[in-house]
N, C-alpha and C. Protein backbone atom coordinates (compact mmCIF):
# COMPACT_ATOMS: atom_id res chain seq x y z
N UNK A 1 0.82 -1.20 0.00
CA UNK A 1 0.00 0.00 0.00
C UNK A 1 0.87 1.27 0.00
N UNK A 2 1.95 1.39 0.88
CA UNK A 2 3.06 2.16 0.69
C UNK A 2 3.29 3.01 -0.82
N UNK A 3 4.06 1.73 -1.38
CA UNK A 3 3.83 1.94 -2.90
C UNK A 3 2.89 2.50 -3.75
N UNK A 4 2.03 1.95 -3.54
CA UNK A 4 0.71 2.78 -4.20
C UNK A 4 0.33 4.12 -3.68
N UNK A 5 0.78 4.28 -2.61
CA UNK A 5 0.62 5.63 -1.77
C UNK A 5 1.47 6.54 -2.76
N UNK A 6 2.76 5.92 -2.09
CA UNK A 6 3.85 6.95 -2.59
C UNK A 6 3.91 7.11 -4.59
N UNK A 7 3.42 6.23 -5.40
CA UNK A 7 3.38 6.45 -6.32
C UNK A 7 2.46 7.28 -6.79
N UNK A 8 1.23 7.46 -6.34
CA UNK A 8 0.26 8.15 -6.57
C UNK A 8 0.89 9.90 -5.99
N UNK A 9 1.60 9.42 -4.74
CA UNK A 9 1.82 11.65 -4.42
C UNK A 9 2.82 11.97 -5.94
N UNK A 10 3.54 10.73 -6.17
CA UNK A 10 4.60 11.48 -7.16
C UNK A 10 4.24 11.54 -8.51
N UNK A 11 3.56 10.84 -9.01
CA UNK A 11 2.49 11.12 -10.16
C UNK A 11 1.77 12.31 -10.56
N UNK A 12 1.42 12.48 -8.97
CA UNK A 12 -0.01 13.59 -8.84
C UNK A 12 0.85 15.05 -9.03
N UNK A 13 1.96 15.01 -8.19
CA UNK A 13 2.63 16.48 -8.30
C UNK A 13 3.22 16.47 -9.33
N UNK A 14 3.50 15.62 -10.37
CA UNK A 14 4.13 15.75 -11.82
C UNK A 14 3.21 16.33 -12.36
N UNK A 15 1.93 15.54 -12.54
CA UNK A 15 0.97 15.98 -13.71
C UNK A 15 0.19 17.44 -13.06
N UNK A 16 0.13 17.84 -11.99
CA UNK A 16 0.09 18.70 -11.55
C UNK A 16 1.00 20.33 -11.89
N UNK A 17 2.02 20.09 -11.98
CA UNK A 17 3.05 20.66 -12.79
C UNK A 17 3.36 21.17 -14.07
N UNK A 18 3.00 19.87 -14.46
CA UNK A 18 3.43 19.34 -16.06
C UNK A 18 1.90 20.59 -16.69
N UNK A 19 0.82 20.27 -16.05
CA UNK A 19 -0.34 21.15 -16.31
C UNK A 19 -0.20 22.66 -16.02
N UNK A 20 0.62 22.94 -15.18
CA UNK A 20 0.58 24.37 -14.82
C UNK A 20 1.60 24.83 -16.09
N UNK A 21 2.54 23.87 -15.96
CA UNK A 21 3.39 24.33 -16.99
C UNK A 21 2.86 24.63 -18.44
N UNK A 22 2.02 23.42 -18.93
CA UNK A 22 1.46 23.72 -20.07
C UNK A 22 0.66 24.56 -20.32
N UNK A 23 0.00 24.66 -19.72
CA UNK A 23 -0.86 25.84 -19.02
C UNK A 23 -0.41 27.29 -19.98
N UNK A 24 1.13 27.50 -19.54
CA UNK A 24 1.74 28.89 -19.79
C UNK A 24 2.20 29.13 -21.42
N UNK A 25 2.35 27.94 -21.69
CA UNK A 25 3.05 27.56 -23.14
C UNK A 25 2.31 27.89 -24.01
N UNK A 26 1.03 27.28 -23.70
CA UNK A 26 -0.02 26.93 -24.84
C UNK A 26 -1.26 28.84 -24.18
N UNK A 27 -0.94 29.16 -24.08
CA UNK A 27 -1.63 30.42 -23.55
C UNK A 27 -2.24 31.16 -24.90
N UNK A 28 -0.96 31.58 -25.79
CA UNK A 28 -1.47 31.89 -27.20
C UNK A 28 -2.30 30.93 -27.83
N UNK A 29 -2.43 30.56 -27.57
CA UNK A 29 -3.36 29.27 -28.66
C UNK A 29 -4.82 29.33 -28.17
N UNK A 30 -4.99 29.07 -26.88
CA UNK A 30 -5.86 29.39 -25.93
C UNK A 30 -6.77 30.75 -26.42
N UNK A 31 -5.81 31.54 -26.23
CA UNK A 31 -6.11 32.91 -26.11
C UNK A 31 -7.18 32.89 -28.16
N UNK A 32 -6.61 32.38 -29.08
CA UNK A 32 -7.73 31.83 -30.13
C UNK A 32 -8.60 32.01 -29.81
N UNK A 33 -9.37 31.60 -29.63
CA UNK A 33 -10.75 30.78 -29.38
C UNK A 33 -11.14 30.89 -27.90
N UNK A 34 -11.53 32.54 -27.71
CA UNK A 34 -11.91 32.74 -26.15
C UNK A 34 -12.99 32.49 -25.65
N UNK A 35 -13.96 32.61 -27.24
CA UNK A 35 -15.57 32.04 -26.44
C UNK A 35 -15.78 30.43 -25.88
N UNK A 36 -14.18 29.92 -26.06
CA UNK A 36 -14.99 28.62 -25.73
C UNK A 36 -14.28 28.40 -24.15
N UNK A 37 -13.66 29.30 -23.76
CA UNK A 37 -13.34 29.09 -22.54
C UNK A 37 -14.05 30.07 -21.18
N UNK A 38 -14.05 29.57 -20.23
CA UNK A 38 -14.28 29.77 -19.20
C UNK A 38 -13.86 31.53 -18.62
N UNK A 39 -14.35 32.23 -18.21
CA UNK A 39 -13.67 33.41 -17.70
C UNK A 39 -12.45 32.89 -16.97
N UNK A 40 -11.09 33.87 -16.42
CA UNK A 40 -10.17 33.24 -15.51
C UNK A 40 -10.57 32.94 -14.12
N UNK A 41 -11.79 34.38 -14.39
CA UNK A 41 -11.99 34.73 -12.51
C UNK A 41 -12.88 33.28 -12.52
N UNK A 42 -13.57 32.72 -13.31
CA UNK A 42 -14.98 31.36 -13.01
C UNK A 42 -14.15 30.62 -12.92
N UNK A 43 -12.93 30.31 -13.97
CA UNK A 43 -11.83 29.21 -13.80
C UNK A 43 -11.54 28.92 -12.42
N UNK A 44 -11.20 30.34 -12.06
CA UNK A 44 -10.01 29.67 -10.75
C UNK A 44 -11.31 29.64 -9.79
N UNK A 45 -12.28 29.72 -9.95
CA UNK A 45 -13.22 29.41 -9.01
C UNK A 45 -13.43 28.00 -8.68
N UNK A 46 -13.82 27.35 -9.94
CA UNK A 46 -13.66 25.80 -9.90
C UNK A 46 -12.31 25.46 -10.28
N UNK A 47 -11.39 25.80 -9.78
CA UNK A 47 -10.11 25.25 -9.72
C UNK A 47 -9.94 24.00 -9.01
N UNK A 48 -10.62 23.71 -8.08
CA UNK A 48 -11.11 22.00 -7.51
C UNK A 48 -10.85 21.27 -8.27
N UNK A 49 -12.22 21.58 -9.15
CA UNK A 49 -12.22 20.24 -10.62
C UNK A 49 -11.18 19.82 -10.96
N UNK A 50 -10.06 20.82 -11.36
CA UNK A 50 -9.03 20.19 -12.42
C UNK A 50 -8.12 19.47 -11.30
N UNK A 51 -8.04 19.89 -9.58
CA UNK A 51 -7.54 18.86 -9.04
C UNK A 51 -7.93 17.62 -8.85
N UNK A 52 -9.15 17.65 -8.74
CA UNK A 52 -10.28 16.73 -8.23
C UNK A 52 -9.87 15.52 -9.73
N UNK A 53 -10.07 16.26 -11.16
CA UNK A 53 -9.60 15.76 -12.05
C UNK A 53 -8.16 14.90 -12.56
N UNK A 54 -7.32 15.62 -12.16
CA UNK A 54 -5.72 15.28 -12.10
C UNK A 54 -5.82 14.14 -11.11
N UNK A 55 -6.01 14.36 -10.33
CA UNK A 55 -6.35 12.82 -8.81
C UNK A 55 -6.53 11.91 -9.24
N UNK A 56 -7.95 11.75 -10.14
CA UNK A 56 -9.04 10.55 -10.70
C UNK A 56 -8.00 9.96 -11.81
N UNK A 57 -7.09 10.71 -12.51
CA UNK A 57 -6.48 10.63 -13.92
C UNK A 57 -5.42 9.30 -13.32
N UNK A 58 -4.91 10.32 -12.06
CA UNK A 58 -3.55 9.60 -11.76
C UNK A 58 -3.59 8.18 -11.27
N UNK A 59 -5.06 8.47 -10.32
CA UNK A 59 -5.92 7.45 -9.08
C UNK A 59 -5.91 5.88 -10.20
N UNK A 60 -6.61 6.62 -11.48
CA UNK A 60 -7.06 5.08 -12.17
C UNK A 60 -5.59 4.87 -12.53
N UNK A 61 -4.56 5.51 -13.47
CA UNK A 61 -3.21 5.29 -13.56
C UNK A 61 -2.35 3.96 -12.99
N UNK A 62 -2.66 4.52 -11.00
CA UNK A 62 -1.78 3.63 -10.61
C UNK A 62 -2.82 2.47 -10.24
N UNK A 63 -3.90 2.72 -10.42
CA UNK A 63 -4.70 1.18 -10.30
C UNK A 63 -4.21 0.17 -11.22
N UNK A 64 -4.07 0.77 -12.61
CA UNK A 64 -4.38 -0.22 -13.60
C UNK A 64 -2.79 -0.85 -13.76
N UNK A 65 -1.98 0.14 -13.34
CA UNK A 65 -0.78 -0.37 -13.26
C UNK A 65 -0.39 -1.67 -12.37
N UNK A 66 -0.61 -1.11 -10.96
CA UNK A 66 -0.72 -2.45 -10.25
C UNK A 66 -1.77 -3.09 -10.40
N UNK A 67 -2.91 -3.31 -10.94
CA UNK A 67 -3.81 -4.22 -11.47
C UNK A 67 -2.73 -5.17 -12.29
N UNK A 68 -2.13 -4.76 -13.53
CA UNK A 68 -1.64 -5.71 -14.62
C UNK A 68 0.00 -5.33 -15.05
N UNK A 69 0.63 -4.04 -14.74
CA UNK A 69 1.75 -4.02 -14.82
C UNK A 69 2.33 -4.36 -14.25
N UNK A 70 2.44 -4.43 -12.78
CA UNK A 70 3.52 -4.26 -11.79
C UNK A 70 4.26 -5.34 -11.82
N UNK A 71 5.70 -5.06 -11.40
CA UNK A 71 6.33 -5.99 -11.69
C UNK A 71 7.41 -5.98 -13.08
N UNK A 72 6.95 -5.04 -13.77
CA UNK A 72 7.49 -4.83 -15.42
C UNK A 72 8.16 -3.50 -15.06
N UNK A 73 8.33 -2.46 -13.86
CA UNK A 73 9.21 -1.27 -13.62
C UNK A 73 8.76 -0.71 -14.56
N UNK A 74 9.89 0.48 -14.83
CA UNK A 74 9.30 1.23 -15.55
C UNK A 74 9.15 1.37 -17.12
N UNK A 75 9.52 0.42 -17.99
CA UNK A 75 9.26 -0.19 -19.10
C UNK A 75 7.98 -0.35 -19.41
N UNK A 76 7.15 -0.90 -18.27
CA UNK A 76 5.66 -1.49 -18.25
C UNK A 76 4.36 -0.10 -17.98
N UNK A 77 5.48 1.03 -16.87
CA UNK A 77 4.79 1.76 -16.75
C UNK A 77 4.21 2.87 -18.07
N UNK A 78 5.60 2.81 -18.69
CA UNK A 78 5.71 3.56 -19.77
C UNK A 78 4.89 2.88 -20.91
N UNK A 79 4.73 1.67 -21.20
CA UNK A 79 4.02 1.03 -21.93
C UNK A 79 2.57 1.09 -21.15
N UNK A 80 2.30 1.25 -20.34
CA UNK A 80 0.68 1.32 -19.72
C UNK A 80 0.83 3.38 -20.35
N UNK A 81 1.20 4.19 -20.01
CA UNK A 81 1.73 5.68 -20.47
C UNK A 81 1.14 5.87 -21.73
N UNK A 82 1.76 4.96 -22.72
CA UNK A 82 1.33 5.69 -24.08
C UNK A 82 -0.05 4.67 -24.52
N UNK A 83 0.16 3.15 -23.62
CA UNK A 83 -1.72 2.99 -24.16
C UNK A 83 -2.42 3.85 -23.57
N UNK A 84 -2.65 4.38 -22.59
CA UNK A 84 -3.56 5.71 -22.20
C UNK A 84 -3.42 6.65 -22.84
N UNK A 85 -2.49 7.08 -23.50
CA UNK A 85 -2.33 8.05 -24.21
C UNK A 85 -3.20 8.20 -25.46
N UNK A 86 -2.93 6.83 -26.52
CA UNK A 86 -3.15 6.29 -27.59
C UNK A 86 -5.12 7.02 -27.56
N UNK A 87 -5.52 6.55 -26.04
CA UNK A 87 -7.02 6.06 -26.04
C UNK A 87 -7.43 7.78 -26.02
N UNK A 88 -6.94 8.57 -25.18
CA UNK A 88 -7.32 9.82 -24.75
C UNK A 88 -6.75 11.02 -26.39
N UNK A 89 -6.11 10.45 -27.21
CA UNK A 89 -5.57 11.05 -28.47
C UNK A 89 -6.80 10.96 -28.92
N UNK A 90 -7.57 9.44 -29.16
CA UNK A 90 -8.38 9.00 -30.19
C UNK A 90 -10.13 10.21 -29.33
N UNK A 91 -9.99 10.35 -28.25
CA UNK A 91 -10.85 11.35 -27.53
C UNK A 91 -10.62 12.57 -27.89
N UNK A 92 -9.61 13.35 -27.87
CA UNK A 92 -9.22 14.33 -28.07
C UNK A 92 -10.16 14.47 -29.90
N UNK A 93 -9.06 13.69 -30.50
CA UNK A 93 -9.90 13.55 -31.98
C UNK A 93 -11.59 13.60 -32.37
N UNK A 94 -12.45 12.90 -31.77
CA UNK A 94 -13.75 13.02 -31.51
C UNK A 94 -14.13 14.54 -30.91
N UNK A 95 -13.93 14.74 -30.27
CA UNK A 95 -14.09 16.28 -29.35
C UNK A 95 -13.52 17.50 -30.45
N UNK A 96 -12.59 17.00 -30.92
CA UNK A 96 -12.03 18.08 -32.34
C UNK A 96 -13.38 17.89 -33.42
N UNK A 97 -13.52 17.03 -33.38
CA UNK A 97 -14.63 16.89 -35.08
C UNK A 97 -16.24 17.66 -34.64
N UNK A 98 -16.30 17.56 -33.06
CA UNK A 98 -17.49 18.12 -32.49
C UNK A 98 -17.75 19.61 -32.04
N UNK A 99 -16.36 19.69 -31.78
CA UNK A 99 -16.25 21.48 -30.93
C UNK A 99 -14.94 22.38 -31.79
N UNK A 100 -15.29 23.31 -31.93
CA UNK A 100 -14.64 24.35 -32.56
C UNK A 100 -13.45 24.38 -31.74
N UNK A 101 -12.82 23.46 -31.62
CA UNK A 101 -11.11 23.73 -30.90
C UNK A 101 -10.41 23.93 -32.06
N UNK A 102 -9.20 24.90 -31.61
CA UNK A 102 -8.06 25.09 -32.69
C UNK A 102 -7.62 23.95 -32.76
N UNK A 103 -6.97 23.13 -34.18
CA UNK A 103 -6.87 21.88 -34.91
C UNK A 103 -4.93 21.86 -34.00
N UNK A 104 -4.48 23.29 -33.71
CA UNK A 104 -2.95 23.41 -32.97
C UNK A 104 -3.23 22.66 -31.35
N UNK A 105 -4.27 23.00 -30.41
CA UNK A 105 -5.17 22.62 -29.49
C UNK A 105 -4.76 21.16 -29.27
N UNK A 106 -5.46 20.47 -30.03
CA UNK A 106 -5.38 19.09 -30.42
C UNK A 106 -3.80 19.01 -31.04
N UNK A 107 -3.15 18.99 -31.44
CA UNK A 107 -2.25 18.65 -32.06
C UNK A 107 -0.97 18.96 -30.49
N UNK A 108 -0.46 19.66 -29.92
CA UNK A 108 -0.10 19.96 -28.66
C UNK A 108 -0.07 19.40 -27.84
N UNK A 109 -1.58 19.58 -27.49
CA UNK A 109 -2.12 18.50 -26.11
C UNK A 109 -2.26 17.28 -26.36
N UNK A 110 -2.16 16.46 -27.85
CA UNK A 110 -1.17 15.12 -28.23
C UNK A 110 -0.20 14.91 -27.89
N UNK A 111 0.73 15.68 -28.65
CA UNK A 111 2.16 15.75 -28.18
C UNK A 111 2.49 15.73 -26.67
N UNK A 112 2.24 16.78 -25.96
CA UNK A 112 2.18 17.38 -24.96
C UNK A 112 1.77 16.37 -23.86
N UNK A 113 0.71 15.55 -24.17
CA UNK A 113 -0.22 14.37 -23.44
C UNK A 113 0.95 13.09 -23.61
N UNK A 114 1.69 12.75 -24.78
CA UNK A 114 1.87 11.46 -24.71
C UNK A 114 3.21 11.89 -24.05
N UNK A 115 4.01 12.71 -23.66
CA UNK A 115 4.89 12.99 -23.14
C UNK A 115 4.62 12.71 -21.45
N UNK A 116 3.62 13.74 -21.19
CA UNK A 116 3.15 13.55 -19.58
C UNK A 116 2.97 12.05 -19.37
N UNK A 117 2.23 11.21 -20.37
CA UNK A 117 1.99 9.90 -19.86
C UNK A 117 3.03 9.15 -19.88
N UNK A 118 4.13 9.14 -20.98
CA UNK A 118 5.24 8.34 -20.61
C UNK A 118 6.34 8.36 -19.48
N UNK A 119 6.21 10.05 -18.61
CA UNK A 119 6.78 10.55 -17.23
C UNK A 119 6.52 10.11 -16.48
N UNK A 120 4.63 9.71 -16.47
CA UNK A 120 3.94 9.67 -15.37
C UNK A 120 4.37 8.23 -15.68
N UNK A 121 4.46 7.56 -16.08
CA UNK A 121 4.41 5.49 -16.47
C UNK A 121 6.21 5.88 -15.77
N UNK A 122 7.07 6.09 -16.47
CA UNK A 122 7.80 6.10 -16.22
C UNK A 122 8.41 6.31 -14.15
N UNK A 123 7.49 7.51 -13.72
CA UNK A 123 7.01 7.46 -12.35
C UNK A 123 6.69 6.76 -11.36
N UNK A 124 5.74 5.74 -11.90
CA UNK A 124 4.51 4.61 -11.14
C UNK A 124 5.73 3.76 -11.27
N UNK A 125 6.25 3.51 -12.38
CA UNK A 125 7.13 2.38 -12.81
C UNK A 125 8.38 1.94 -11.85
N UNK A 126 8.78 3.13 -12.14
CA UNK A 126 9.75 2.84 -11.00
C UNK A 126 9.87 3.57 -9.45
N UNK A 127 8.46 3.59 -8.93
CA UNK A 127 8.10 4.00 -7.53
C UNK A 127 7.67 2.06 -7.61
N UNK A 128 6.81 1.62 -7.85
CA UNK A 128 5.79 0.99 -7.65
C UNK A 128 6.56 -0.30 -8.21
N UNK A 129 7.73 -0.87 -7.78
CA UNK A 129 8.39 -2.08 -8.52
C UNK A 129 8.40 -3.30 -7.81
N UNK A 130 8.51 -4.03 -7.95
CA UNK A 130 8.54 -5.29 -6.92
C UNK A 130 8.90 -5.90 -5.83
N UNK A 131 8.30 -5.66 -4.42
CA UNK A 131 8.80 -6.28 -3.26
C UNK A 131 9.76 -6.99 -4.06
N UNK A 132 11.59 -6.61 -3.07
CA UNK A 132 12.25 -7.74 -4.04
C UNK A 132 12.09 -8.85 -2.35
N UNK A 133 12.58 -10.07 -3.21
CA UNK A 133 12.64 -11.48 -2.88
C UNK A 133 13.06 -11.78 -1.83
N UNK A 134 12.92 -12.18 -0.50
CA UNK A 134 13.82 -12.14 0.68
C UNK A 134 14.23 -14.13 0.22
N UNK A 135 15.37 -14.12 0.43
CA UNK A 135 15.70 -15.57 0.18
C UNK A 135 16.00 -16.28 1.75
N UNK A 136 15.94 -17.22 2.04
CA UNK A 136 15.84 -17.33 3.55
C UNK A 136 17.52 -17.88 3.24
């Protein structure tokens, strides 16, 4: 449980980060297409959500990892990283064909996404590795 503890705080303050950071980067792009965003002052009002959000992201993360990776370090994590990635690209894509997002938007927060997920795999991976073996 340890493990799963401690993999989850170090996950959480990456992608936590990794978001603030992107956050600043992608600002011009953002700044596009203002009717589809939120005021700043309503934003940071529900600023919860996107923690509340980042949590749930990371929460299922290290489930599914120790569900079926563990044990594979961080090779496995990173390979659990970009299948989440793969699935949330093919989302991103749907949500592009439906909502007036800049086509740069999507293209970024791809990039941008499969990067965070191979950090964060990379993270779980090697927080979350295998009781080693006590040999008597």
């Amino acid at each position: 449980m340890k493990r799963f503890i401690f993999a989850f705080i170090a996950a959480y303050v990456f992608i936590f980060l990794w978001g603030w950071l992107l956050g600043g980067v992608l600002q011009d792009v953002y700044t596009q297409a203002p009717n589809l965003w939120r005021p700043k002052d309503e934003t940071k009002s529900l600023f919860h959500w996107i923690i509340i959000g980042q949590a749930l992201i990371i929460l299922a993360f290290v489930m599914i990892y120790a569900s079926g990776f563990a044990g594979g370090g961080v090779m496995a994590g990173i390979r659990l990283g970009v299948l989440l990635e793969i699935a949330a690209i093919g989302m991103r894509l749907v949500i592009y064909a439906v909502q007036p997002l800049p086509g740069k938007l999507i293209l970024y927060g791809s990039v941008s996404g499969l990067i965070e997920m191979v950090i964060v795999g990379a993270i779980v991976g090697a927080i979350y590795k295998p009781a080693s073996v006590r040999t008597p």
